[in-house]
N, C-alpha and C. Protein backbone atom coordinates (compact mmCIF):
# COMPACT_ATOMS: atom_id res chain seq x y z
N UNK A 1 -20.92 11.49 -6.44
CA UNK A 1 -19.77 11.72 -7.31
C UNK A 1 -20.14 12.75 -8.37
N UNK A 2 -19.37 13.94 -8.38
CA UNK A 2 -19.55 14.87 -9.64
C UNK A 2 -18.86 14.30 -11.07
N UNK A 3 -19.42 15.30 -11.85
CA UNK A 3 -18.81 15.05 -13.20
C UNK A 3 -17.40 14.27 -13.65
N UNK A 4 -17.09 15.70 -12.97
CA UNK A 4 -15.42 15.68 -13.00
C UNK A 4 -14.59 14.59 -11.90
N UNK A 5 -15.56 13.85 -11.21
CA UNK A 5 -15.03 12.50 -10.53
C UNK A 5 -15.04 11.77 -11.75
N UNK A 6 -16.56 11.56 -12.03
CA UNK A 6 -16.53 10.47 -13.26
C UNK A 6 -15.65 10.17 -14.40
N UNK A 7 -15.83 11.40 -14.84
CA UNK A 7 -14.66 11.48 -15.31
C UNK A 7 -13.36 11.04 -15.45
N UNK A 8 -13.00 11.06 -14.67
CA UNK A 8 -11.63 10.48 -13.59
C UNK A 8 -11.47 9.88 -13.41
N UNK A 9 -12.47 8.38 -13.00
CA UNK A 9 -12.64 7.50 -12.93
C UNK A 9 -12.76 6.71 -14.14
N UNK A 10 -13.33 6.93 -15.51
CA UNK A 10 -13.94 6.63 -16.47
C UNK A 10 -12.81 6.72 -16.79
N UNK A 11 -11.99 7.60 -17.49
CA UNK A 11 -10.76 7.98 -17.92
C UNK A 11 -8.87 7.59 -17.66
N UNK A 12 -8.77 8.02 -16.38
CA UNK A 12 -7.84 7.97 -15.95
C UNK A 12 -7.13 6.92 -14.77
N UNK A 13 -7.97 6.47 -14.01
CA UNK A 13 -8.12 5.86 -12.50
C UNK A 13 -7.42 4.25 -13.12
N UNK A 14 -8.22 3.56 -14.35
CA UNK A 14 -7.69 2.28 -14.74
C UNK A 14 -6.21 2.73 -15.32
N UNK A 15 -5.66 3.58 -15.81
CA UNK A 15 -4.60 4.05 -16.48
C UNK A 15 -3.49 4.19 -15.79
N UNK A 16 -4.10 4.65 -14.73
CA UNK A 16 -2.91 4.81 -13.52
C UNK A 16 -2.86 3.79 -12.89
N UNK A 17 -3.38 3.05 -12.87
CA UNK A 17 -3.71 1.76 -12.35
C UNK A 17 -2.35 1.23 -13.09
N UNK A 18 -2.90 1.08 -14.02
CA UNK A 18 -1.82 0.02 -14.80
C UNK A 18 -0.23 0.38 -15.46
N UNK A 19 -0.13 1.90 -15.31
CA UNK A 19 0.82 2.12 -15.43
C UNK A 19 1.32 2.30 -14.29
N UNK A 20 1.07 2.73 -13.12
CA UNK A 20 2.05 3.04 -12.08
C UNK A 20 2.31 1.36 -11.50
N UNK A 21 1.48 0.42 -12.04
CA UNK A 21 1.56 -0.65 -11.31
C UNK A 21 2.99 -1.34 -12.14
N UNK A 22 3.21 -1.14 -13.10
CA UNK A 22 4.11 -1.48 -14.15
C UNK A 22 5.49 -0.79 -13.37
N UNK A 23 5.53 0.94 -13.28
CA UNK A 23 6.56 1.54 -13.08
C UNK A 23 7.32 1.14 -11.60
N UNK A 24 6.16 0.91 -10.89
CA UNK A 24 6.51 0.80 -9.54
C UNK A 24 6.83 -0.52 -9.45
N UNK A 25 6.57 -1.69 -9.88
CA UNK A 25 6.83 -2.97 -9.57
C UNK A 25 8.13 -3.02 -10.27
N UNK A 26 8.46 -1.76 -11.39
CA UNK A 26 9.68 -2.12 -11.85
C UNK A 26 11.18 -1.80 -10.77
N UNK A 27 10.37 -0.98 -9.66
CA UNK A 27 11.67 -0.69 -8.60
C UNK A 27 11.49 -1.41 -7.85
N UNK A 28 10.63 -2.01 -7.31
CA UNK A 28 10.90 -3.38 -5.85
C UNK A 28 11.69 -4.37 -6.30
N UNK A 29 12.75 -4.61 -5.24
CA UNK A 29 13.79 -5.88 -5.97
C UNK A 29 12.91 -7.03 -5.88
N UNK A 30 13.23 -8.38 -6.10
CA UNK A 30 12.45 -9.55 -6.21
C UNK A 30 12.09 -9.88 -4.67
N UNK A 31 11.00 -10.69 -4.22
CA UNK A 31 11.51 -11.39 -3.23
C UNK A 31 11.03 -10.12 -2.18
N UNK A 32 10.91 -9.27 -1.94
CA UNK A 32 10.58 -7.77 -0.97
C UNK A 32 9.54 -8.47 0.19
N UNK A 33 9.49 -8.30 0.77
CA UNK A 33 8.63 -7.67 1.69
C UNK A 33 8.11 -6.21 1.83
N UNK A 34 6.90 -5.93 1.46
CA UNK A 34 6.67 -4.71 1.09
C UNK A 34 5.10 -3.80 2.22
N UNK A 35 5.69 -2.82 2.64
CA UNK A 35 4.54 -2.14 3.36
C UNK A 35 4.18 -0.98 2.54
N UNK A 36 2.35 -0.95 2.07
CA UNK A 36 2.49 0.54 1.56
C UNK A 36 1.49 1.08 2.14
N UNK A 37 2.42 2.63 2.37
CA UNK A 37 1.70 3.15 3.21
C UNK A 37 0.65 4.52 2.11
N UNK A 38 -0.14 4.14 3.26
CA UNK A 38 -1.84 5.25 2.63
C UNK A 38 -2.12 4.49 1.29
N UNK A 39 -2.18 3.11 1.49
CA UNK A 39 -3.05 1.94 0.67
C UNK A 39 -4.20 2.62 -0.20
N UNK A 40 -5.17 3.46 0.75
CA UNK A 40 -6.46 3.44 0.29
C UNK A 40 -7.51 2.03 0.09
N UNK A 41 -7.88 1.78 -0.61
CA UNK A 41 -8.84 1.23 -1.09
C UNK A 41 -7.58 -0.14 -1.23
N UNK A 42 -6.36 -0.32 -1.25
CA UNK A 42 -5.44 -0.92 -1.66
C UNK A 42 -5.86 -1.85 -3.11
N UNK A 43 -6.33 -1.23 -3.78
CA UNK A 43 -6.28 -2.04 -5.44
C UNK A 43 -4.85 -1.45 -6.25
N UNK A 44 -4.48 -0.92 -6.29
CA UNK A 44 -2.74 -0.65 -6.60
C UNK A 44 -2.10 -1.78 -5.73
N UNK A 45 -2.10 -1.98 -4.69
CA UNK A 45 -1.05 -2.98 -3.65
C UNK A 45 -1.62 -3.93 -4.06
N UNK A 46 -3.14 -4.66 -4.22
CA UNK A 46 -3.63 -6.33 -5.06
C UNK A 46 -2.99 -6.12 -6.26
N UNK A 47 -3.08 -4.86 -7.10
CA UNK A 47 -2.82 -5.81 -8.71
C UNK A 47 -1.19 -5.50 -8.59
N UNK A 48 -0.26 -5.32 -7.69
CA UNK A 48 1.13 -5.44 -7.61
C UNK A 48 1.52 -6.72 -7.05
N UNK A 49 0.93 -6.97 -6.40
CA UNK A 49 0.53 -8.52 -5.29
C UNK A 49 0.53 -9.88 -6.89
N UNK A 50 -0.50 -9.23 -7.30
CA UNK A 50 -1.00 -10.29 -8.75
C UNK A 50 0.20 -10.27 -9.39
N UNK A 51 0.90 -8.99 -9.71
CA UNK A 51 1.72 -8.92 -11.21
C UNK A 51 3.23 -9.42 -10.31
N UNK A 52 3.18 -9.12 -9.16
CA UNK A 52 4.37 -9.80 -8.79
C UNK A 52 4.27 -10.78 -7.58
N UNK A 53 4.03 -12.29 -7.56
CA UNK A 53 4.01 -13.22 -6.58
C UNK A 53 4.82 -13.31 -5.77
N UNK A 54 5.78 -12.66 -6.63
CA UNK A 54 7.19 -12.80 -5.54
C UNK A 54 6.98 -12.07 -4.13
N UNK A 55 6.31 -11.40 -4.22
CA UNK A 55 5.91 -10.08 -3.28
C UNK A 55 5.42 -10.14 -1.69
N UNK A 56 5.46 -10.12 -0.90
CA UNK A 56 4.48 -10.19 -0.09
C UNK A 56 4.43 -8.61 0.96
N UNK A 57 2.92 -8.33 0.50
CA UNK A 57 2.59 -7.00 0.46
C UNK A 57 1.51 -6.47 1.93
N UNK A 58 1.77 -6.05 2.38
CA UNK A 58 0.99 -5.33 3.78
C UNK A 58 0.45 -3.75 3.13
N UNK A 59 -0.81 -3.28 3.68
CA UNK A 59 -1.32 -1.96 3.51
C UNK A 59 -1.73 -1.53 4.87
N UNK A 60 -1.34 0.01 4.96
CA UNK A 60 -1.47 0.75 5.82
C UNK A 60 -2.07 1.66 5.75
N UNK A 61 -3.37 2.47 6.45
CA UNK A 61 -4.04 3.95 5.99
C UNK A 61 -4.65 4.75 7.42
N UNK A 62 -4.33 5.70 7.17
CA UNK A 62 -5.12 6.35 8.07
C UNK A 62 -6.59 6.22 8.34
N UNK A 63 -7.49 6.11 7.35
CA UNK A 63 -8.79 5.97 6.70
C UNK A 63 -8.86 4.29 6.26
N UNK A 64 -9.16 3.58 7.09
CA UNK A 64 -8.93 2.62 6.40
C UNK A 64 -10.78 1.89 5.90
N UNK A 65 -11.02 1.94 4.84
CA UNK A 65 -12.03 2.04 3.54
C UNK A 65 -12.94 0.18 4.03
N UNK A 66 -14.13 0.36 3.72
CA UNK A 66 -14.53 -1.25 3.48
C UNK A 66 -14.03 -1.83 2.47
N UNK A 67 -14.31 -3.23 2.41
CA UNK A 67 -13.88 -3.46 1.38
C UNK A 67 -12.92 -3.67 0.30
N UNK A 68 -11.59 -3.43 1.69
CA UNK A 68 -10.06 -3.32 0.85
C UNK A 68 -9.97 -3.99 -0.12
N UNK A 69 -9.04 -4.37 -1.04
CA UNK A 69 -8.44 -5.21 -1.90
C UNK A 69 -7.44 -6.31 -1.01
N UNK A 70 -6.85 -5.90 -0.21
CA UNK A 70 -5.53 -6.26 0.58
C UNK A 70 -6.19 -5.98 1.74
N UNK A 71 -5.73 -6.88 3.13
CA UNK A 71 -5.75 -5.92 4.70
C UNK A 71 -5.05 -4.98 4.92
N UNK A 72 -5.24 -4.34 5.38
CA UNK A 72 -5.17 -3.07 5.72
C UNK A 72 -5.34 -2.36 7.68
N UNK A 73 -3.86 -2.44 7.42
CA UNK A 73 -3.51 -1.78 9.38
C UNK A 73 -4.05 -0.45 9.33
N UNK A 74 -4.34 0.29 10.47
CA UNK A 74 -4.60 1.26 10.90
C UNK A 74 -3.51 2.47 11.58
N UNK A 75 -3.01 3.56 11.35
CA UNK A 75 -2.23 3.94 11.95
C UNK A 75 -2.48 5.84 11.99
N UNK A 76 -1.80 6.33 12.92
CA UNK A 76 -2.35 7.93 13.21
C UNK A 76 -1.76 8.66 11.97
N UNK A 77 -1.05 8.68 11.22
CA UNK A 77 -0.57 9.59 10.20
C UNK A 77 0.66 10.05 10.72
N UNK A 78 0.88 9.72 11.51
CA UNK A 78 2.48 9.82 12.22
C UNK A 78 3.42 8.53 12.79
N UNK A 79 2.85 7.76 13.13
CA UNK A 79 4.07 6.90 13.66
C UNK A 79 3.11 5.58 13.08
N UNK A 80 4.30 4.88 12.28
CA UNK A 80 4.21 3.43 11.70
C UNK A 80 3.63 2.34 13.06
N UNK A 81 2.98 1.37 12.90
CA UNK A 81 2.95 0.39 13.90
C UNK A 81 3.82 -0.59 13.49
N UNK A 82 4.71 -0.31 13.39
CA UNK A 82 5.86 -1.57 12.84
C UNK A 82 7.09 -1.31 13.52
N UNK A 83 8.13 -2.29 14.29
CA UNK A 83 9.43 -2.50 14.41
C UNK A 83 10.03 -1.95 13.10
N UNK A 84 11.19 -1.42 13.73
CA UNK A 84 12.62 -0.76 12.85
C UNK A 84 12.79 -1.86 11.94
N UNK A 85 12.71 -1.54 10.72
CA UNK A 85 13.76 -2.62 9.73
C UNK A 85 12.59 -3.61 9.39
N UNK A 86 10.86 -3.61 9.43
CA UNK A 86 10.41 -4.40 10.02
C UNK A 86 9.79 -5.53 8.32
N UNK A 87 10.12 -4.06 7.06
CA UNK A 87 10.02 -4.60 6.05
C UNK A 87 11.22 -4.48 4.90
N UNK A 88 11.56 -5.06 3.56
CA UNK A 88 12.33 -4.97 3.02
C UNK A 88 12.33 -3.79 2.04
N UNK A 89 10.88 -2.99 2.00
CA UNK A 89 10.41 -2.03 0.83
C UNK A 89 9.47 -1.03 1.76
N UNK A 90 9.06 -0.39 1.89
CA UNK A 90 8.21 0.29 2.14
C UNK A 90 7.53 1.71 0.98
N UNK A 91 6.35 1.45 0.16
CA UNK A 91 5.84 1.78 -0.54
C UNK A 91 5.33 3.08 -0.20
N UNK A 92 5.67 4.27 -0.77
CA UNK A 92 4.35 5.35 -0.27
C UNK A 92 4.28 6.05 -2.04
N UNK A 93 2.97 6.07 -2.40
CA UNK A 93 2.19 6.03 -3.83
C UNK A 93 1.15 7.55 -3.40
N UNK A 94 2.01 8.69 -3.63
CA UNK A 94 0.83 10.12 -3.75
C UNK A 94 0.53 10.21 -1.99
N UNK A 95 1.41 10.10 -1.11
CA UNK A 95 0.49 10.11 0.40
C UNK A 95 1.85 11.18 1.02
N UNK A 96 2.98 10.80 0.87
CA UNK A 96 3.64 12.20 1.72
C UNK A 96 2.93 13.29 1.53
N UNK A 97 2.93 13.94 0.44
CA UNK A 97 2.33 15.19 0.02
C UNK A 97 0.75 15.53 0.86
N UNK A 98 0.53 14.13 1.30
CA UNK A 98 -0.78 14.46 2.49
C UNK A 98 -0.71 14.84 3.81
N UNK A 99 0.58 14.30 3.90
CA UNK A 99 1.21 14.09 5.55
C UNK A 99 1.08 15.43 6.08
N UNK A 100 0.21 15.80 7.36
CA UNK A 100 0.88 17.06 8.18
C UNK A 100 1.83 17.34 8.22
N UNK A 101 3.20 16.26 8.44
CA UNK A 101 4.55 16.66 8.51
C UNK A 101 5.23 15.63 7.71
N UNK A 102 5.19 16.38 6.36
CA UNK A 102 5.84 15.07 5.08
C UNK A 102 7.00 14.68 5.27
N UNK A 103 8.22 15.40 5.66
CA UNK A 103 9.35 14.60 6.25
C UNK A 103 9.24 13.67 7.12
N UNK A 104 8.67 14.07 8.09
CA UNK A 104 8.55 13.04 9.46
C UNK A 104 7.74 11.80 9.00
N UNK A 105 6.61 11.12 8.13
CA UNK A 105 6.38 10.58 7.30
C UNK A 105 7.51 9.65 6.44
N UNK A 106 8.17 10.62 5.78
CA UNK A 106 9.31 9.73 4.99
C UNK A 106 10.15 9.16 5.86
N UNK A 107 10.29 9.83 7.28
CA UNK A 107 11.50 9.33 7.80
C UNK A 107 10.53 8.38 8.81
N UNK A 108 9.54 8.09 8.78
CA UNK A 108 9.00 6.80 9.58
C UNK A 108 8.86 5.83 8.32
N UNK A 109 8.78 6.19 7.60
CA UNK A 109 9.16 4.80 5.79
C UNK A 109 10.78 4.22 6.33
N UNK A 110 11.71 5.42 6.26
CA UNK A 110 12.66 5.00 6.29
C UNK A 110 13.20 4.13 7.34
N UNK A 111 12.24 4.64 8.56
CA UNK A 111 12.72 3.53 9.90
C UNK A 111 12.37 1.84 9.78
N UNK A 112 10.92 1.50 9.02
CA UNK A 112 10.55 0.82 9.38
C UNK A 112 11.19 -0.17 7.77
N UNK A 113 12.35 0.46 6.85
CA UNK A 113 12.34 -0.16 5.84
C UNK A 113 13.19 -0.72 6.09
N UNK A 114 13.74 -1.41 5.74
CA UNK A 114 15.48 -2.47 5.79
C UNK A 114 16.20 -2.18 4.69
N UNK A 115 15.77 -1.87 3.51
CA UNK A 115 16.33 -1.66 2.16
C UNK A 115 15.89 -0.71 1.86
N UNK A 116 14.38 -0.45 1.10
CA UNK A 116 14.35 0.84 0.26
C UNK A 116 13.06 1.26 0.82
N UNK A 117 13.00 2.31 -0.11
CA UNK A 117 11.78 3.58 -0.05
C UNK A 117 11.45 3.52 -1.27
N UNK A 118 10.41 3.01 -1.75
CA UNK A 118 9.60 3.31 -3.20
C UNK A 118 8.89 4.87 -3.09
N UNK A 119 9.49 5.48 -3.97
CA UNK A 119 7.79 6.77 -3.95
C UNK A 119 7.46 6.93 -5.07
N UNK A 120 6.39 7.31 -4.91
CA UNK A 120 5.79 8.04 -5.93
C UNK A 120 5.21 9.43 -5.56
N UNK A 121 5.60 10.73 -6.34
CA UNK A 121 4.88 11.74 -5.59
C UNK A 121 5.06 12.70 -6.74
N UNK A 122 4.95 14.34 -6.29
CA UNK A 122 4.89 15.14 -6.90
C UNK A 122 6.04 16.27 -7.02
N UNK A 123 5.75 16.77 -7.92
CA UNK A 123 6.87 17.90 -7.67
C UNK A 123 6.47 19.31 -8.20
N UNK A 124 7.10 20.20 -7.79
CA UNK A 124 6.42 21.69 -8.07
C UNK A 124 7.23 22.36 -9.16
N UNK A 125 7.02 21.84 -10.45
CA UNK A 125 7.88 22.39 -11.28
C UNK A 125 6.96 23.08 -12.64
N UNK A 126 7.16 24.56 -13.09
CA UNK A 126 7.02 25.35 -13.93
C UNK A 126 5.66 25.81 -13.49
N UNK A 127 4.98 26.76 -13.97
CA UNK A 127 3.97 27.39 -14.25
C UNK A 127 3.09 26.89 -14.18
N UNK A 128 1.97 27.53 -12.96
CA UNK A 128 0.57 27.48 -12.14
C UNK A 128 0.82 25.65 -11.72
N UNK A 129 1.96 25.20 -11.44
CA UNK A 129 2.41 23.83 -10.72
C UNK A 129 1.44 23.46 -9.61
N UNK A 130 1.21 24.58 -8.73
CA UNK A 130 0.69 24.23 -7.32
C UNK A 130 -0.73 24.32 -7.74
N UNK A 131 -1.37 25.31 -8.35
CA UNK A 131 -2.90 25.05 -8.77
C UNK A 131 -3.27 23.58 -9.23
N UNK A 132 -2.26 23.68 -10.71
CA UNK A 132 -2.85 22.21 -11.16
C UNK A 132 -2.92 20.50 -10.40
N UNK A 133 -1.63 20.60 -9.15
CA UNK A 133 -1.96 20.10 -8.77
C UNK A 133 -2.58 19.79 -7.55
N UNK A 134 -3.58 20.68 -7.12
CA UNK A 134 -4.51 20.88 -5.88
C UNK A 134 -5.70 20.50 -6.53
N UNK A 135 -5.81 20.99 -7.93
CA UNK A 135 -7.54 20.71 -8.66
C UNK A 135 -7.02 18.74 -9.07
N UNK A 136 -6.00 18.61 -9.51
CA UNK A 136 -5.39 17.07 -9.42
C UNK A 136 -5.95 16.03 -8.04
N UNK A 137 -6.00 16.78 -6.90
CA UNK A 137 -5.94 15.88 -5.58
C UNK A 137 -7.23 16.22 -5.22
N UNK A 138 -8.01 17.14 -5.77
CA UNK A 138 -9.60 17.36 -5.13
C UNK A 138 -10.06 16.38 -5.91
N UNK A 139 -10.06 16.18 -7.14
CA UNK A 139 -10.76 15.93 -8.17
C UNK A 139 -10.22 14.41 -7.64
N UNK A 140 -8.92 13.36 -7.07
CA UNK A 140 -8.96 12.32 -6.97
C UNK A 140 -9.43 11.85 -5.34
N UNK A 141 -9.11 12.87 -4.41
CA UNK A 141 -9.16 12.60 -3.40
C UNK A 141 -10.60 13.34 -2.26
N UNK A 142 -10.76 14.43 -2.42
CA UNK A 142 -11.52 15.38 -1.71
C UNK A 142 -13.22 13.98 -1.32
N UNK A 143 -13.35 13.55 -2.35
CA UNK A 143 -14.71 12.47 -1.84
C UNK A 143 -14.57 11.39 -0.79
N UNK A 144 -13.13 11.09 -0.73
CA UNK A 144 -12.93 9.73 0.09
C UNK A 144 -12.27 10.40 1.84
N UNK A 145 -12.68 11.79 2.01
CA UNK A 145 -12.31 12.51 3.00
C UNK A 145 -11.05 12.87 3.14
N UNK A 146 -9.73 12.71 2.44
CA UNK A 146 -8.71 12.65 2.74
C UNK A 146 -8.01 14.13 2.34
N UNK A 147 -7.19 15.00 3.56
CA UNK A 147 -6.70 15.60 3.95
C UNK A 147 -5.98 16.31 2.82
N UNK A 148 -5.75 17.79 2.23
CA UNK A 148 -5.19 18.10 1.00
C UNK A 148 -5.07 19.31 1.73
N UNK A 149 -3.24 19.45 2.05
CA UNK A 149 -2.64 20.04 2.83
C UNK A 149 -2.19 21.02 1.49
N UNK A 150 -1.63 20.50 0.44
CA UNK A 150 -0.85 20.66 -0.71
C UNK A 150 0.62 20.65 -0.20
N UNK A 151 1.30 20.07 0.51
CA UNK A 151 2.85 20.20 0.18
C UNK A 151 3.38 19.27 -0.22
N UNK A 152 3.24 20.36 -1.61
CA UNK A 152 4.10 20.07 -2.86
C UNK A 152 5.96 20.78 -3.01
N UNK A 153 6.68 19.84 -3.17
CA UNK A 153 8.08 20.15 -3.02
C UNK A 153 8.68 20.11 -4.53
N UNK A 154 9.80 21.59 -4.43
CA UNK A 154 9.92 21.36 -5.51
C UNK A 154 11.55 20.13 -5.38
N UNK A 155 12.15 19.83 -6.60
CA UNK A 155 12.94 18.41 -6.75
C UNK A 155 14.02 18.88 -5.48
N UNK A 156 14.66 20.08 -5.52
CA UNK A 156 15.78 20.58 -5.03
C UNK A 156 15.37 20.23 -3.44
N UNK A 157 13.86 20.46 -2.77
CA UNK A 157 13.55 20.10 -1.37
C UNK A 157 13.62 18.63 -1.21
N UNK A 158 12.87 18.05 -2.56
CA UNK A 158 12.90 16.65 -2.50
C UNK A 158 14.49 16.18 -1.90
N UNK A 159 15.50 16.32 -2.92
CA UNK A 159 16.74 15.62 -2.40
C UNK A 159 17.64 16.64 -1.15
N UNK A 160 16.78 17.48 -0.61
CA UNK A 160 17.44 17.71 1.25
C UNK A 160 16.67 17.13 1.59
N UNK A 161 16.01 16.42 1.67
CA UNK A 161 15.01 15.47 2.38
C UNK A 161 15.55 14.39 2.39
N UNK A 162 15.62 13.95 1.53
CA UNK A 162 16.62 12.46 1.41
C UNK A 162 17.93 12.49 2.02
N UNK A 163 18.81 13.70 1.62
CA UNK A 163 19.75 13.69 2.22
C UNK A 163 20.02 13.19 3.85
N UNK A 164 18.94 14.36 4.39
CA UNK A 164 18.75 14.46 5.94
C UNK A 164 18.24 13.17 6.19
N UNK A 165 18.05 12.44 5.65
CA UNK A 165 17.41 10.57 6.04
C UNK A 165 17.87 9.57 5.89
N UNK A 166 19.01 10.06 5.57
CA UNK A 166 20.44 8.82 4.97
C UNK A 166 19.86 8.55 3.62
N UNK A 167 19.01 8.64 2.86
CA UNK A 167 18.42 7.95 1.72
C UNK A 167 19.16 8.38 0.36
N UNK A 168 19.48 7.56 -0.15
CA UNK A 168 20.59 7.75 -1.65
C UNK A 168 19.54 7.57 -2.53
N UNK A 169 19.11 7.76 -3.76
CA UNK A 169 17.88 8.23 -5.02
C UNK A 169 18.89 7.05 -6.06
N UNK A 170 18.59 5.68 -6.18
CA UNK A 170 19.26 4.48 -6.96
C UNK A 170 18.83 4.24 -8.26
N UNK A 171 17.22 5.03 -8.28
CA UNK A 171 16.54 5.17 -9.57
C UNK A 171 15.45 6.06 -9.41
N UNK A 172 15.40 6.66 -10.19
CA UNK A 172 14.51 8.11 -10.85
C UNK A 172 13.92 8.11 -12.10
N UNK A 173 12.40 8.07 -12.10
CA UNK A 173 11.73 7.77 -13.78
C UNK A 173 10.49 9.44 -13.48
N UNK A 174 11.36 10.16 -14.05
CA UNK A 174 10.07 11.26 -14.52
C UNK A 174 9.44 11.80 -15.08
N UNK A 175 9.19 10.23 -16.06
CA UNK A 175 8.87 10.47 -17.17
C UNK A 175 7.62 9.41 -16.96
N UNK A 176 6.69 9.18 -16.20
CA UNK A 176 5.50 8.46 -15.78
C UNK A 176 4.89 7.75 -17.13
N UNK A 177 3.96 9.03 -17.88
CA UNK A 177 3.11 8.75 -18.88
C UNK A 177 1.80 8.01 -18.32
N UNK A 178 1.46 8.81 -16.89
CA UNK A 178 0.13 8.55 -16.52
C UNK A 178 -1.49 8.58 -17.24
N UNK A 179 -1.09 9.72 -18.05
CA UNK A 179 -2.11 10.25 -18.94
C UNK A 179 -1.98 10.45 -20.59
N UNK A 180 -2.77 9.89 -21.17
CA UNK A 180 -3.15 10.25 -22.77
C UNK A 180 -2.39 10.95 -23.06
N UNK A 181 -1.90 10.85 -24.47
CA UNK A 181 -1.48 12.16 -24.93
C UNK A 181 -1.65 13.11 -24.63
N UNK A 182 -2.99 13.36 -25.18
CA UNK A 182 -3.76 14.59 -25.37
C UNK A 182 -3.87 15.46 -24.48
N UNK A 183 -3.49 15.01 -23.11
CA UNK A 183 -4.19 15.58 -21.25
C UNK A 183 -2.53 16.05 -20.69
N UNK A 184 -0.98 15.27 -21.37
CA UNK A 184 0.07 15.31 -20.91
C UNK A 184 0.64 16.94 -20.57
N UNK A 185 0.14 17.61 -21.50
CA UNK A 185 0.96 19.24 -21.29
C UNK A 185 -0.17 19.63 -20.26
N UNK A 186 -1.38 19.34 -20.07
CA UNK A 186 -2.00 19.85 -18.71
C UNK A 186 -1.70 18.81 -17.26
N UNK A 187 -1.67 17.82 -17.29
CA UNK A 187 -1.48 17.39 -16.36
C UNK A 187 -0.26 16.02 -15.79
N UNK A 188 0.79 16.19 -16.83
CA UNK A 188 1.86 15.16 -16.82
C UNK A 188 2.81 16.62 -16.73
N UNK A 189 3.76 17.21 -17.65
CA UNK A 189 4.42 17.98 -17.61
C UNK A 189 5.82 18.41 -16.47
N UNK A 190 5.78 17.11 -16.11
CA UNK A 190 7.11 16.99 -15.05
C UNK A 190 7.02 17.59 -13.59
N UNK A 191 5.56 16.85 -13.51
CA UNK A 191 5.06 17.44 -12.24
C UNK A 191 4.89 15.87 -11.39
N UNK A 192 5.52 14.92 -12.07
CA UNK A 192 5.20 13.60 -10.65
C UNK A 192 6.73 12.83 -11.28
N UNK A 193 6.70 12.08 -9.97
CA UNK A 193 7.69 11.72 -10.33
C UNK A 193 7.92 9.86 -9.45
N UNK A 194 8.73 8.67 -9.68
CA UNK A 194 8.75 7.54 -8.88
C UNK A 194 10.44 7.53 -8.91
N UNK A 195 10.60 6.82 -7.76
CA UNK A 195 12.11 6.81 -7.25
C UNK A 195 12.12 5.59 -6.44
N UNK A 196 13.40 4.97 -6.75
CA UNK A 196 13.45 3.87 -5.50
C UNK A 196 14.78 4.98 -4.54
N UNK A 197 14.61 4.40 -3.21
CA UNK A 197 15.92 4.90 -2.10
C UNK A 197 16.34 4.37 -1.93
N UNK A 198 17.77 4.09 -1.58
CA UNK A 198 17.89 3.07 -0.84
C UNK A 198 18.91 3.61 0.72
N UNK A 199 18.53 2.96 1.94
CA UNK A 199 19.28 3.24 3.18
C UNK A 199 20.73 3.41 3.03
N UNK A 200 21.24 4.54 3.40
CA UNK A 200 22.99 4.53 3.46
C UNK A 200 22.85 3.72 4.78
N UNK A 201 24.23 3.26 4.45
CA UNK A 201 24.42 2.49 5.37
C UNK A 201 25.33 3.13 6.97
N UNK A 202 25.29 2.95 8.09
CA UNK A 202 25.49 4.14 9.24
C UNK A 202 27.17 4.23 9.13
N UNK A 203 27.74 5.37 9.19
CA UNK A 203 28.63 5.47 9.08
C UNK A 203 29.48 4.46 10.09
């Protein structure tokens, strides 16, 4: 681990921890059945598990790590191992933006969800956007082997994406507050964003 992991870890890693665990548990309705996909290490999916009992939570990864927090399925980065409809939530936390083909991704969330799409992800908005957040995903991800394609979308791709997936945007917080004050104009600045979806229903 370099500096600038430690760093990261030392700093930021418990922070996000506890705030995205806050933001995101604030969009799963009660009661969910929840799949999230590209778990990792799944300690985000345990301390959501902890903060909400109501929950009952499955993890999914391409890479799947010793030592999970949660079990953890195995799957190619393209097609879910789950029946249509097969959960009530389906979670994806920073992993489209990994996907070879990030639509096709969202729209295997959307098959296998019954109700919603939690995300959490990024967006490509204002000045040197795409740098900061490529040195963002080396600096969290590049050690644990995982794939940094960078597609980063800006909001306007985000919602033709949704569109094209039946998915309606029921809540939108882009205002995170992942990071310190002090770090927010370098690395908060309306560059991530969490949303619940929810399925239109078929015409």
């Amino acid at each position: 681990m370099n500096p600038l992991e430690r760093l990261h870890d030392r700093h930021h890693h418990r922070r996000r921890l506890r705030v995205l665990g806050g933001s995101l548990g604030a969009l799963i309705p009660r009661g969910a059945r929840v799949l999230d996909v590209g778990c990792g290490d799944g300690l985000l999916t345990g301390s959501l598990a902890r903060s909400r009992p109501d929950l009952s939570v499955t993890g999914v990864d391409v890479l799947v790590r010793e030592g999970t927090h949660v079990p953890v399925d195995r799957f190619d980065g393209r097609t879910l191992p789950y029946a249509d409809r097969a959960f009530d939530a389906v979670l994806c936390v920073d992993v489209v933006h990994h996907a070879e083909d990030p639509e096709g991704l969202l729209a295997e969330a959307a098959r296998v969800a019954h109700r919603w799409v939690v995300l959490k992800d990024h967006l490509l908005a204002g000045p040197l956007a795409g740098a900061t957040l490529r040195f963002m995903d080396r600096v969290s991800n590049r050690r644990h082997g995982i794939a940094i394609p960078s597609h980063y979308w800006e909001v306007q791709r985000w919602h033709e994406s949704f569109a094209r997936l039946d998915l309606a945007v029921e809540a939108w917080n882009g205002r995170l507050g992942l990071y310190p004050f002090w770090a927010r104009p370098l690395f908060e600045r309306g560059l991530h964003f969490a949303a619940r979806l929810g399925k239109r229903a078929p015409a």
